[in-house]
C-alpha atoms as a PDB file:
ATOM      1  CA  UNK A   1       0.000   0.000   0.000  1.00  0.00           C
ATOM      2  CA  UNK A   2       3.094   2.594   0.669  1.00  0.00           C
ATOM      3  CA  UNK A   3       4.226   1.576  -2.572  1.00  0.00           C
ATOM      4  CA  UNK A   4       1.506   2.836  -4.408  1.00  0.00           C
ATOM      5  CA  UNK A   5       0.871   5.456  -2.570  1.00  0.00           C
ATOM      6  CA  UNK A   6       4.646   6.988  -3.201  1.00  0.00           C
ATOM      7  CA  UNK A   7       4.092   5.900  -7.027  1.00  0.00           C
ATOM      8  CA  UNK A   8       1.587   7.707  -7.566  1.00  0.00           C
ATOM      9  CA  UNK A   9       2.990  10.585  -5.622  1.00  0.00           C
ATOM     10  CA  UNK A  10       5.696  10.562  -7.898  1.00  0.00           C
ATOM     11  CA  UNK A  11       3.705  10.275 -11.249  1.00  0.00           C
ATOM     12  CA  UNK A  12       1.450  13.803  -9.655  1.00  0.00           C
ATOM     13  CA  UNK A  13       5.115  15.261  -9.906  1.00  0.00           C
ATOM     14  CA  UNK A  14       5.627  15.055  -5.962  1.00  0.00           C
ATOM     15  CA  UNK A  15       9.095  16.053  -4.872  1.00  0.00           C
ATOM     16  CA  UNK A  16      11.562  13.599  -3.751  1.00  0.00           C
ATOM     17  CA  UNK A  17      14.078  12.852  -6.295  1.00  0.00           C
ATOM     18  CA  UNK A  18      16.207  15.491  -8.288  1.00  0.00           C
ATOM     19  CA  UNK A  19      13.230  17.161  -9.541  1.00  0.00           C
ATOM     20  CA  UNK A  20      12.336  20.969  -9.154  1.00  0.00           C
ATOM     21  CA  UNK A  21      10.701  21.146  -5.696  1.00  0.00           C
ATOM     22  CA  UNK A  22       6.343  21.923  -6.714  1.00  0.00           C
ATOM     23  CA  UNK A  23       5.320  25.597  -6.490  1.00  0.00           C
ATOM     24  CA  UNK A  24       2.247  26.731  -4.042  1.00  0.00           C
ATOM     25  CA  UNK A  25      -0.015  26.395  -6.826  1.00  0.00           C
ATOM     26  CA  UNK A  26       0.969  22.987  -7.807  1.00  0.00           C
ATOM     27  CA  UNK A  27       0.701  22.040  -4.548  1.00  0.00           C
ATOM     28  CA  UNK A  28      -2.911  23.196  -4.438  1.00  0.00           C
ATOM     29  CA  UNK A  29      -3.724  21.273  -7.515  1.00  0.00           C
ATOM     30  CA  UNK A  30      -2.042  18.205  -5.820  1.00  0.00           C
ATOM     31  CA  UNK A  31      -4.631  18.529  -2.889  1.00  0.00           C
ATOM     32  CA  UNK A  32      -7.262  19.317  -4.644  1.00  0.00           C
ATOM     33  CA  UNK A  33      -7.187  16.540  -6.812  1.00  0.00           C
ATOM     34  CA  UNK A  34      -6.377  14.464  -3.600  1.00  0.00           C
ATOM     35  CA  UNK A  35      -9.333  15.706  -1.686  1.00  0.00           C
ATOM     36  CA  UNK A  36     -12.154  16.498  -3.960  1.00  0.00           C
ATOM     37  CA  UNK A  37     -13.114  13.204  -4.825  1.00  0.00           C
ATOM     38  CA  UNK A  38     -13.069  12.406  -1.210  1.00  0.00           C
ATOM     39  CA  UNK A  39     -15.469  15.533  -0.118  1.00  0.00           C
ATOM     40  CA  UNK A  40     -17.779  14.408  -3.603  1.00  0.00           C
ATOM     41  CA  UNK A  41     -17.852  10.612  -1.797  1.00  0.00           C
ATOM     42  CA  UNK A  42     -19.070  12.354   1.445  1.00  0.00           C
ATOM     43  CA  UNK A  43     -21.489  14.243  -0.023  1.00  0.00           C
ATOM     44  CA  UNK A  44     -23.373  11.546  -1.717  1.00  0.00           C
ATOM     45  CA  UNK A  45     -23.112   9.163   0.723  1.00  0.00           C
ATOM     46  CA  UNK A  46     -23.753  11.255   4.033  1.00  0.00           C
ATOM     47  CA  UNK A  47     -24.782  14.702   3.626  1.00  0.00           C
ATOM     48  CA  UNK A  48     -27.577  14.491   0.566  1.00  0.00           C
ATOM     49  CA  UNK A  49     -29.504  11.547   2.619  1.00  0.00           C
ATOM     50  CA  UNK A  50     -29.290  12.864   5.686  1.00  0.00           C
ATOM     51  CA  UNK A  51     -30.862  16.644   3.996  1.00  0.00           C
ATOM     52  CA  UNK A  52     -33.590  14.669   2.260  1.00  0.00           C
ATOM     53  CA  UNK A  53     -34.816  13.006   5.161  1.00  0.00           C
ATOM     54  CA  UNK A  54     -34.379  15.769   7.496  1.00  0.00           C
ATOM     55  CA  UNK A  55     -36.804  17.584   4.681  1.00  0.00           C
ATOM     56  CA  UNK A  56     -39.228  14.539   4.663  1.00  0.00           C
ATOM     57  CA  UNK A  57     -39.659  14.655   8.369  1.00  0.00           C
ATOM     58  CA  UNK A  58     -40.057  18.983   8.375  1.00  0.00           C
ATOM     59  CA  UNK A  59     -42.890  17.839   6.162  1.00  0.00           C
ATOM     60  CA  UNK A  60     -44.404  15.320   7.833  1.00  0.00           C
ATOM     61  CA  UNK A  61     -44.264  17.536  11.047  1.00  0.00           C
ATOM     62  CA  UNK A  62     -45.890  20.509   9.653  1.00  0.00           C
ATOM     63  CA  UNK A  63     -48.985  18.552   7.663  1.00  0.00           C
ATOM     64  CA  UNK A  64     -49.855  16.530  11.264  1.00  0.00           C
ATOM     65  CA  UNK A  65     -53.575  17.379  12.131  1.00  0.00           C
ATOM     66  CA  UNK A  66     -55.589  15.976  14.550  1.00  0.00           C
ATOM     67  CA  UNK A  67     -56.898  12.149  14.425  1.00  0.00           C
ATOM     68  CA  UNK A  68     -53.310  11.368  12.800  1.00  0.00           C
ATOM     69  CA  UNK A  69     -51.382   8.297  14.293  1.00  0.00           C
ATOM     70  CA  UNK A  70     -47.666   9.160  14.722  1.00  0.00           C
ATOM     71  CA  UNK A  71     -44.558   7.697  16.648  1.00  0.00           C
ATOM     72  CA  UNK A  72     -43.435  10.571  19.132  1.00  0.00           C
ATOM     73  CA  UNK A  73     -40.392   9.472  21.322  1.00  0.00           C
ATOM     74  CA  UNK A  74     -40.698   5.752  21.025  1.00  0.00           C
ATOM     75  CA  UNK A  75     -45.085   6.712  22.068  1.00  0.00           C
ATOM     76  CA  UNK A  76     -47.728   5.572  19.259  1.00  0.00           C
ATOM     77  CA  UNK A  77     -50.450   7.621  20.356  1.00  0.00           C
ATOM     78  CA  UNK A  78     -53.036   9.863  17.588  1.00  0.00           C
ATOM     79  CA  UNK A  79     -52.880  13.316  17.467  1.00  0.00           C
ATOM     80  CA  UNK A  80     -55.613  15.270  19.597  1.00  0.00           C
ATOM     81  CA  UNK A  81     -54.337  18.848  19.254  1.00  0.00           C
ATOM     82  CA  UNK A  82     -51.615  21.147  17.237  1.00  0.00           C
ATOM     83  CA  UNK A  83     -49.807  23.952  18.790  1.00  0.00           C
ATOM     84  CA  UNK A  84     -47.333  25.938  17.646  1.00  0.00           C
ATOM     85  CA  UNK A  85     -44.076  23.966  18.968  1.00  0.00           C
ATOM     86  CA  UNK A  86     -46.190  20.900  20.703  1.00  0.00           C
ATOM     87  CA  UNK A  87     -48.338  18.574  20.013  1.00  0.00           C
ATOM     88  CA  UNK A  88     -50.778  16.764  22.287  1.00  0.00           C
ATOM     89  CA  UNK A  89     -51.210  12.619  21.647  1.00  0.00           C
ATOM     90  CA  UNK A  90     -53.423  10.546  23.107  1.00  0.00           C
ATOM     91  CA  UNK A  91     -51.845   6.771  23.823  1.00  0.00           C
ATOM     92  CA  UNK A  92     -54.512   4.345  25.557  1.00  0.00           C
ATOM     93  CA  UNK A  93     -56.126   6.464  28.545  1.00  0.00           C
ATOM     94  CA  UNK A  94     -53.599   9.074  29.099  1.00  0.00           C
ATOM     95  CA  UNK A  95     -53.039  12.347  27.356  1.00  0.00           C
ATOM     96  CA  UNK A  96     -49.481  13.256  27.021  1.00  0.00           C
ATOM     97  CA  UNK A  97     -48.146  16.662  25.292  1.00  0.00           C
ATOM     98  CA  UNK A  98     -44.799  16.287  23.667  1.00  0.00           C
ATOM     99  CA  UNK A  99     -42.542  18.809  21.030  1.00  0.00           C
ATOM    100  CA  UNK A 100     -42.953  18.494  17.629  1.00  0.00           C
ATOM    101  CA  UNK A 101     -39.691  17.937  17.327  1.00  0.00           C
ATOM    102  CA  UNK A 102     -40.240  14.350  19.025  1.00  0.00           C
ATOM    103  CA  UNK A 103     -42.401  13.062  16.715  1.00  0.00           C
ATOM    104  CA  UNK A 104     -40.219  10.457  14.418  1.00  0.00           C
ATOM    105  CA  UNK A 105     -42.956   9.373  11.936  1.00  0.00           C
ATOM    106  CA  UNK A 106     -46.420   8.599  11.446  1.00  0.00           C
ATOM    107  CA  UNK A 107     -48.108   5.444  11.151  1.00  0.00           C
ATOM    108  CA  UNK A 108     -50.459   3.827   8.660  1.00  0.00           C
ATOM    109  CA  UNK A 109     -53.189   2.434   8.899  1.00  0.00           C
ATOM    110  CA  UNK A 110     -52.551  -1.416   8.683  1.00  0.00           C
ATOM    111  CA  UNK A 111     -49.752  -1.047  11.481  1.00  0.00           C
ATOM    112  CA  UNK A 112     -52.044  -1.591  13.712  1.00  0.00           C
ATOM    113  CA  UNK A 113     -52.904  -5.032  12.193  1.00  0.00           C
ATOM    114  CA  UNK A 114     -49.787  -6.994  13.837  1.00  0.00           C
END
């Protein structure tokens, strides 16, 4: 693995042997070229996902109305009332009011089937 790290080091023009030492710009290229792949892998793989779901969820949050079933903190309960930064779920017998930003997802219909 050193080897072909160093050989392809050497074949980017990297210093070393009785070549001209690389200027600052060549040296920017050089990391560039080492780096931007890397950030474009990290993008795909992490970032975009991660953005679309966090979007997904933003809209699931803001279209909850009352009688909807939805998983808040680990709680199934339905959806009684909407508030500004709460939301109020009723799970058997109790009443519980928790922050929108709890709620993880709603559930269908046939989820209760199981």
């Amino acid at each position: 693995m050193e080897n072909l790290i160093s050989d392809a080091w050497f074949a980017m023009g990297g210093g070393g042997g009785g070549g001209q030492p690389a200027s600052g710009k060549d040296a920017l290229i050089q990391m560039l070229c080492m780096f931007g792949p890397l950030f474009a892998i990290m993008y795909v793989l992490i970032l975009r996902p991660q953005s679309q779901q966090r979007k997904k969820l933003e809209a699931i949050v803001g279209a909850l109305k009352p009688g909807d079933k939805v998983i808040a903190a680990g709680i199934i309960g339905t959806v009684v009332t909407v508030k500004e930064r709460s939301v109020t779920l009723r799970s058997g017998d109790s009443k519980i009011e928790v922050s929108k930003s709890a709620v993880e997802a709603t559930v269908g219909e046939d989820a209760d089937k199981d």
